[in-house]
N, C-alpha and C. Protein backbone atom coordinates (compact mmCIF):
# COMPACT_ATOMS: atom_id res chain seq x y z
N UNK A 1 91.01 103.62 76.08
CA UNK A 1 92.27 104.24 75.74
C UNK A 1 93.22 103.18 75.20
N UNK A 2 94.01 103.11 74.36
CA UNK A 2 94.86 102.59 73.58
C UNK A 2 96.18 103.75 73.97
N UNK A 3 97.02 102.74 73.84
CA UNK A 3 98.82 103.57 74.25
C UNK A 3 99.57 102.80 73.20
N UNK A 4 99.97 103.33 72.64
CA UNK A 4 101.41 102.58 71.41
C UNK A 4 102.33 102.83 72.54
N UNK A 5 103.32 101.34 71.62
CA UNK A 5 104.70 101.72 72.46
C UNK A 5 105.67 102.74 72.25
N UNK A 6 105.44 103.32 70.91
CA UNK A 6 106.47 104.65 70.64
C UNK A 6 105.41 105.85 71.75
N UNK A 7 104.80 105.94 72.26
CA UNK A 7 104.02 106.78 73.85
C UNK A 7 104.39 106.23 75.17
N UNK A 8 104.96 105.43 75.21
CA UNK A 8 105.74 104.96 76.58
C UNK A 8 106.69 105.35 76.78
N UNK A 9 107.17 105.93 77.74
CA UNK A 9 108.36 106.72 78.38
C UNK A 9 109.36 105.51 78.93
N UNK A 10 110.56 106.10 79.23
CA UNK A 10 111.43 104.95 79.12
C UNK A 10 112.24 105.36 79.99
N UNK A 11 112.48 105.20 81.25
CA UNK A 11 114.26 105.72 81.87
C UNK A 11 114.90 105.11 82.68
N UNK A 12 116.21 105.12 82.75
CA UNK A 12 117.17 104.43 83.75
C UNK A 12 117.12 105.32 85.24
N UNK A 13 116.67 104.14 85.91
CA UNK A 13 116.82 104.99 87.43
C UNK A 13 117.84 104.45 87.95
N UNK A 14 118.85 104.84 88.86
CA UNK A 14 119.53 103.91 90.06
C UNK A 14 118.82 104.41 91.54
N UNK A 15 119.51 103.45 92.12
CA UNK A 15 119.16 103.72 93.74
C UNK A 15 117.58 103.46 93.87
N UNK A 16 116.51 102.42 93.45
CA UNK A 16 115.53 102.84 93.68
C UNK A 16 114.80 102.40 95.18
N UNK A 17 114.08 103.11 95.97
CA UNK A 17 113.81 102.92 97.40
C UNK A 17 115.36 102.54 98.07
N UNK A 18 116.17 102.99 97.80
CA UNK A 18 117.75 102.79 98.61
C UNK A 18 118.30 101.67 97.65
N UNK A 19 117.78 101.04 96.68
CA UNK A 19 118.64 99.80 96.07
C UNK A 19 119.94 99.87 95.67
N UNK A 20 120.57 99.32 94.92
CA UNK A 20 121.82 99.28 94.31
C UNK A 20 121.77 99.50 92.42
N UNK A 21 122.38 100.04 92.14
CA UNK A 21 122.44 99.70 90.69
C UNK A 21 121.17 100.40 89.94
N UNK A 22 121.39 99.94 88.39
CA UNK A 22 120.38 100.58 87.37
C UNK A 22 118.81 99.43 87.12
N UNK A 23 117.76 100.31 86.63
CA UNK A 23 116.50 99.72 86.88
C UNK A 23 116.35 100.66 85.57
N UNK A 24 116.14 99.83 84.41
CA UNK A 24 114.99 100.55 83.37
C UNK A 24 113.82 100.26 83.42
N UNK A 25 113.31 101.89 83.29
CA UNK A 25 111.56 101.95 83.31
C UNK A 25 110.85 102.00 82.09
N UNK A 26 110.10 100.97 81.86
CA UNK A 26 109.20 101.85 81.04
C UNK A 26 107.95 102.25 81.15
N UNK A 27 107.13 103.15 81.61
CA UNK A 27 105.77 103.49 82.26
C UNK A 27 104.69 103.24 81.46
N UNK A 28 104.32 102.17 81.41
CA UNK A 28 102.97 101.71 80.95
C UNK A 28 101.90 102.91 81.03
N UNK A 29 101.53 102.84 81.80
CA UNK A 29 100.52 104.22 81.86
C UNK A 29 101.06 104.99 83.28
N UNK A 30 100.77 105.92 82.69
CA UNK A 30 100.96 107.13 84.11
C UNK A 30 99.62 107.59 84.97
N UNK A 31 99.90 107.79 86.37
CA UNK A 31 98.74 107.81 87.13
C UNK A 31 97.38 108.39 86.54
N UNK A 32 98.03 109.90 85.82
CA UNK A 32 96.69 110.25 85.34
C UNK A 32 95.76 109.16 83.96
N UNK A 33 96.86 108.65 83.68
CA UNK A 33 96.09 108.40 82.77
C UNK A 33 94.90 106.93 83.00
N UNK A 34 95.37 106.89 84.60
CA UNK A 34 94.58 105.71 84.92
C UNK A 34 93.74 106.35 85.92
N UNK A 35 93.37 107.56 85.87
CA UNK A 35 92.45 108.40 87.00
C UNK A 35 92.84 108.00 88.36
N UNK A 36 94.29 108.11 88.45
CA UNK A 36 94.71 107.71 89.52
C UNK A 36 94.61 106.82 90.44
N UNK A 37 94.34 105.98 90.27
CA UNK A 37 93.56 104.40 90.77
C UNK A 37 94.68 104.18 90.40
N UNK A 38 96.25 103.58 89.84
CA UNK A 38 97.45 103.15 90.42
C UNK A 38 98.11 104.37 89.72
N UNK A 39 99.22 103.81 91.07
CA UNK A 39 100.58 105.10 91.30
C UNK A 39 101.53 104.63 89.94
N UNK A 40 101.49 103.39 89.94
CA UNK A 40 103.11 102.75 89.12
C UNK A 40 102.04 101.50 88.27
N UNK A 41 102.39 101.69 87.08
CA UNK A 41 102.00 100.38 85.85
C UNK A 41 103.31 100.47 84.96
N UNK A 42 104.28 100.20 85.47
CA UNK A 42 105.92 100.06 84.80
C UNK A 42 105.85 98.24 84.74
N UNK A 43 106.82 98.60 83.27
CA UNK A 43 107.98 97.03 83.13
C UNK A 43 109.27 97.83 83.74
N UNK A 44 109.90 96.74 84.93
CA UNK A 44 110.51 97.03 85.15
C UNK A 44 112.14 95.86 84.54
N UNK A 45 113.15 96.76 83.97
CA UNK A 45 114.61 95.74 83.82
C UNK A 45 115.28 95.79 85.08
N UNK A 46 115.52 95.02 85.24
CA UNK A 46 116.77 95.14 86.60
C UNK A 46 117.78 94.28 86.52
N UNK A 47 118.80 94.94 86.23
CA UNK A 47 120.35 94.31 85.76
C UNK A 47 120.95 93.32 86.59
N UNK A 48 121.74 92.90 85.98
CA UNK A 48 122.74 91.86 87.06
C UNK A 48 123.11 92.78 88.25
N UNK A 49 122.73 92.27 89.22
CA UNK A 49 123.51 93.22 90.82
C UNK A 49 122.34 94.25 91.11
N UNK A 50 121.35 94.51 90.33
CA UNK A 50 120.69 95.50 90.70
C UNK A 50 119.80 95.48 91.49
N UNK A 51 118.99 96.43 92.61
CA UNK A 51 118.24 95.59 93.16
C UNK A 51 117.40 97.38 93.66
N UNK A 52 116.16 97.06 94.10
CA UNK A 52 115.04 97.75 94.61
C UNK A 52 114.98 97.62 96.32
N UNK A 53 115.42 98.76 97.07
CA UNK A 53 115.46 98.63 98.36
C UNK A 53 114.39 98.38 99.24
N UNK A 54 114.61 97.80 100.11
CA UNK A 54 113.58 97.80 101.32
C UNK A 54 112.20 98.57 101.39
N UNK A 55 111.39 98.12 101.01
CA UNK A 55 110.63 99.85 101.39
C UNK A 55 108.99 99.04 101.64
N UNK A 56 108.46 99.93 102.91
CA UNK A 56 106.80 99.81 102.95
C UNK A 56 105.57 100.32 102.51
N UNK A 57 104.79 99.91 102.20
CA UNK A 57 103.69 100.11 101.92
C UNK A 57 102.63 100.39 102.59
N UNK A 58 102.72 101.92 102.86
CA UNK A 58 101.98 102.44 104.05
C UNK A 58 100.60 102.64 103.77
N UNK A 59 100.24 102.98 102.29
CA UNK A 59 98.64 103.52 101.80
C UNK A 59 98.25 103.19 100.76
N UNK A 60 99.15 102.20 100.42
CA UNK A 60 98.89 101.32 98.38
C UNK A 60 99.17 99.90 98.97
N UNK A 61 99.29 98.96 97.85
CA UNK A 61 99.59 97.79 97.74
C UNK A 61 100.33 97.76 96.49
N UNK A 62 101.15 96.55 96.02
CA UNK A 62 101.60 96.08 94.87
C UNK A 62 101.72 94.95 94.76
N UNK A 63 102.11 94.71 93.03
CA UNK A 63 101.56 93.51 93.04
C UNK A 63 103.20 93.63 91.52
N UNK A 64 103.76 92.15 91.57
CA UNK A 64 105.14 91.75 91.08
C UNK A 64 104.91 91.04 90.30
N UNK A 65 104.97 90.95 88.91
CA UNK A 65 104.51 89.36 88.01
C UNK A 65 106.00 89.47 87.24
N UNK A 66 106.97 88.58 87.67
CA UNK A 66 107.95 88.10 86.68
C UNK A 66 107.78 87.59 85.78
N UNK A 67 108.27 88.61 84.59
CA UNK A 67 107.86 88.29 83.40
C UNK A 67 108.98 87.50 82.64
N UNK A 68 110.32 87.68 82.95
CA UNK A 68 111.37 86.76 82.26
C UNK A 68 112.41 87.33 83.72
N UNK A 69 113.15 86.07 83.40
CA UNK A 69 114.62 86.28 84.59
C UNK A 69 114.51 85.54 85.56
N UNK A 70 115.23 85.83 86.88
CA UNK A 70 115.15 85.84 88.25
C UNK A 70 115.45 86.31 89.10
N UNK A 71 114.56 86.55 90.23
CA UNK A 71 115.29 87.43 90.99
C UNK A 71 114.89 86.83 92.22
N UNK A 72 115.85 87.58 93.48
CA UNK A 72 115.50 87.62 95.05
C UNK A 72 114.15 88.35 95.55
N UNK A 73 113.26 87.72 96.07
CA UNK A 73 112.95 88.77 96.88
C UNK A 73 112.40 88.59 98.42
N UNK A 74 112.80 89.98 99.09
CA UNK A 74 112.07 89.71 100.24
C UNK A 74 111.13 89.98 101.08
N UNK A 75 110.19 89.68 101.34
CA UNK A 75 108.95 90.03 101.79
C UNK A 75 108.36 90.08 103.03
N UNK A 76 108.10 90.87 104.07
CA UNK A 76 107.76 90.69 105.40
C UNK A 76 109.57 89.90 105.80
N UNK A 77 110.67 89.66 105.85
CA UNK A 77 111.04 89.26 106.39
C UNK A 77 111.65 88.00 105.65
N UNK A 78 111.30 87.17 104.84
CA UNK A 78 110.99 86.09 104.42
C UNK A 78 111.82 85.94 103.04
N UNK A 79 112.75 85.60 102.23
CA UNK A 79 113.53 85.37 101.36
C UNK A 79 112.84 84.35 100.45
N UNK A 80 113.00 85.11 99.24
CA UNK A 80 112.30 83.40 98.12
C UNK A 80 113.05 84.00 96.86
N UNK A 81 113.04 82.69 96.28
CA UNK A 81 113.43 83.06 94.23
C UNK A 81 111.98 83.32 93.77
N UNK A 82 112.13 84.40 92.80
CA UNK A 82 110.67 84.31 92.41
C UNK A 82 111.34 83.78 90.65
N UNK A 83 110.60 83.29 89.78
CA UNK A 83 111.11 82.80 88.49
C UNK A 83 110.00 83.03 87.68
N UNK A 84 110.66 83.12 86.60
CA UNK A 84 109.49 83.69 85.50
C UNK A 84 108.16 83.34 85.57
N UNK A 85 107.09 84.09 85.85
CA UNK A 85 105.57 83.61 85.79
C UNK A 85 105.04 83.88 87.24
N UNK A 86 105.90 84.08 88.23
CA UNK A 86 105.76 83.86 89.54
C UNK A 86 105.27 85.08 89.85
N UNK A 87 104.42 85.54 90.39
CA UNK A 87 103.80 86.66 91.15
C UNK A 87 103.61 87.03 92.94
N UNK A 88 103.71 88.19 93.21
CA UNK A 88 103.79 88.56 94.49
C UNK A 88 102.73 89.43 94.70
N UNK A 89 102.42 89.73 95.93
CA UNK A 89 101.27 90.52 96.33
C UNK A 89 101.94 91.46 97.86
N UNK A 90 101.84 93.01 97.95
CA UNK A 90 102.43 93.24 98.83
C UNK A 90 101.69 94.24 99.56
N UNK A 91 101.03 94.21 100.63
CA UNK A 91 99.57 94.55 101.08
C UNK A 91 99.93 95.80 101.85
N UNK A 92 98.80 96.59 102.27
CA UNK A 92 99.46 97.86 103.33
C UNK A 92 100.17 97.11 104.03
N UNK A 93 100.85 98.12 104.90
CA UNK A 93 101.93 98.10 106.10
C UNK A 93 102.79 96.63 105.86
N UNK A 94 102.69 96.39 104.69
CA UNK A 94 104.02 95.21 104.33
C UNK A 94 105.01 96.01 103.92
N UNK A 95 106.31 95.19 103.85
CA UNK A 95 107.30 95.60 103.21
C UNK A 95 108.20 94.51 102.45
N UNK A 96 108.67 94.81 101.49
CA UNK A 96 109.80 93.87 100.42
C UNK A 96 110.97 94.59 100.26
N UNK A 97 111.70 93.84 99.20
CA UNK A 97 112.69 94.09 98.29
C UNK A 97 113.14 92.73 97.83
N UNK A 98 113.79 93.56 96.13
CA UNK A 98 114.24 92.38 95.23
C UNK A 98 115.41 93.09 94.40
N UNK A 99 116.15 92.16 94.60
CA UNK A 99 117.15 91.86 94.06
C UNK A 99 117.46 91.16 93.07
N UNK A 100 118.73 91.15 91.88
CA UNK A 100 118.92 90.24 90.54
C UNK A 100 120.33 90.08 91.00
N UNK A 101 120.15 88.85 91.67
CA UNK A 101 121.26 87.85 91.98
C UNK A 101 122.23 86.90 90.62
N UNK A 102 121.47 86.87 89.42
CA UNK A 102 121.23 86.27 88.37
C UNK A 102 122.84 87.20 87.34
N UNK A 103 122.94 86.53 86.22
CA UNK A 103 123.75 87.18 85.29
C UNK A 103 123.44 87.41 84.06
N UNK A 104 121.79 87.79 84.14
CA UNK A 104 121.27 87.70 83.09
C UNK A 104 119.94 89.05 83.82
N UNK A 105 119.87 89.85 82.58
CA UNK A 105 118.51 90.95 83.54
C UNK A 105 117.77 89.76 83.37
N UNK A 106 116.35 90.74 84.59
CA UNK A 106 114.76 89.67 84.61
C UNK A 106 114.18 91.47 84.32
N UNK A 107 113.07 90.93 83.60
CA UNK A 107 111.28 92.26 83.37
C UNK A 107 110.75 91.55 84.47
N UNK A 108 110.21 92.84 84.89
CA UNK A 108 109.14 92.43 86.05
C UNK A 108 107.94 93.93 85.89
N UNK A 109 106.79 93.11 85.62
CA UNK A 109 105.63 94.23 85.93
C UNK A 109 105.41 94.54 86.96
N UNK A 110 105.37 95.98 87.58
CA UNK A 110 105.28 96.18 88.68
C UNK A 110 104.02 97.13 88.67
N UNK A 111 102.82 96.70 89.59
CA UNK A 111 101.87 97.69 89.84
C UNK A 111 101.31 98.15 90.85
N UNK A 112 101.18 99.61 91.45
CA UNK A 112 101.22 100.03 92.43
C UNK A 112 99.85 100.17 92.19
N UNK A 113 98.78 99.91 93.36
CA UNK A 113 97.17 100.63 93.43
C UNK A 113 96.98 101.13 94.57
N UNK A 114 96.66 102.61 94.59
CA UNK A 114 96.24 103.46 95.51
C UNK A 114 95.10 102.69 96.47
């Protein structure tokens, strides 16, 4: 399968998992189109102040590759900068959140696998 980018969907969310502020999406592929083997294959923008709330991972995993920017994030408990190139891994029954402490947005690929 091949996807052009004029076939990628695009939208501003706020509040995402309880966060603060706006998060543009753009959905790389959508579940079906990955036979459901991942939930989420988004670039995610996340603005100055914006941030993705708290939330666990009860029956998936994800996985974070900063693609430009910086941001907060926190993981199990644990606070770090992640900076462009930097990747995260967030396993069942973990939990994060990240934040853009920064005055500049960061992209971040975000992928959820069932």
């Amino acid at each position: 399968m091949i996807k052009r980018s004029s076939q990628i969907r695009y939208l501003m969310r706020s509040g995402l998992a309880g966060g603060e502020g706006n998060v543009g999406t753009n959905y790389l592929l959508e579940p079906e189109e990955t036979h459901g083997k991942c939930r989420v294959c988004n670039i995610l923008t996340i603005e100055p102040g914006s941030s993705i709330g708290l939330h666990t991972h009860e029956k998936d995993v994800e996985i974070y590759y900063l693609l430009e920017g910086e941001l907060c994030c926190t993981a199990n408990g644990k606070e770090e900068t992640l900076y462009s190139g930097d990747v995260t891994f967030t396993g069942v029954g973990e939990s994060h959140s990240i934040i853009n402490k920064s005055d500049k947005p960061a992209k971040l690929l975000a992928i959820v696998i069932n």
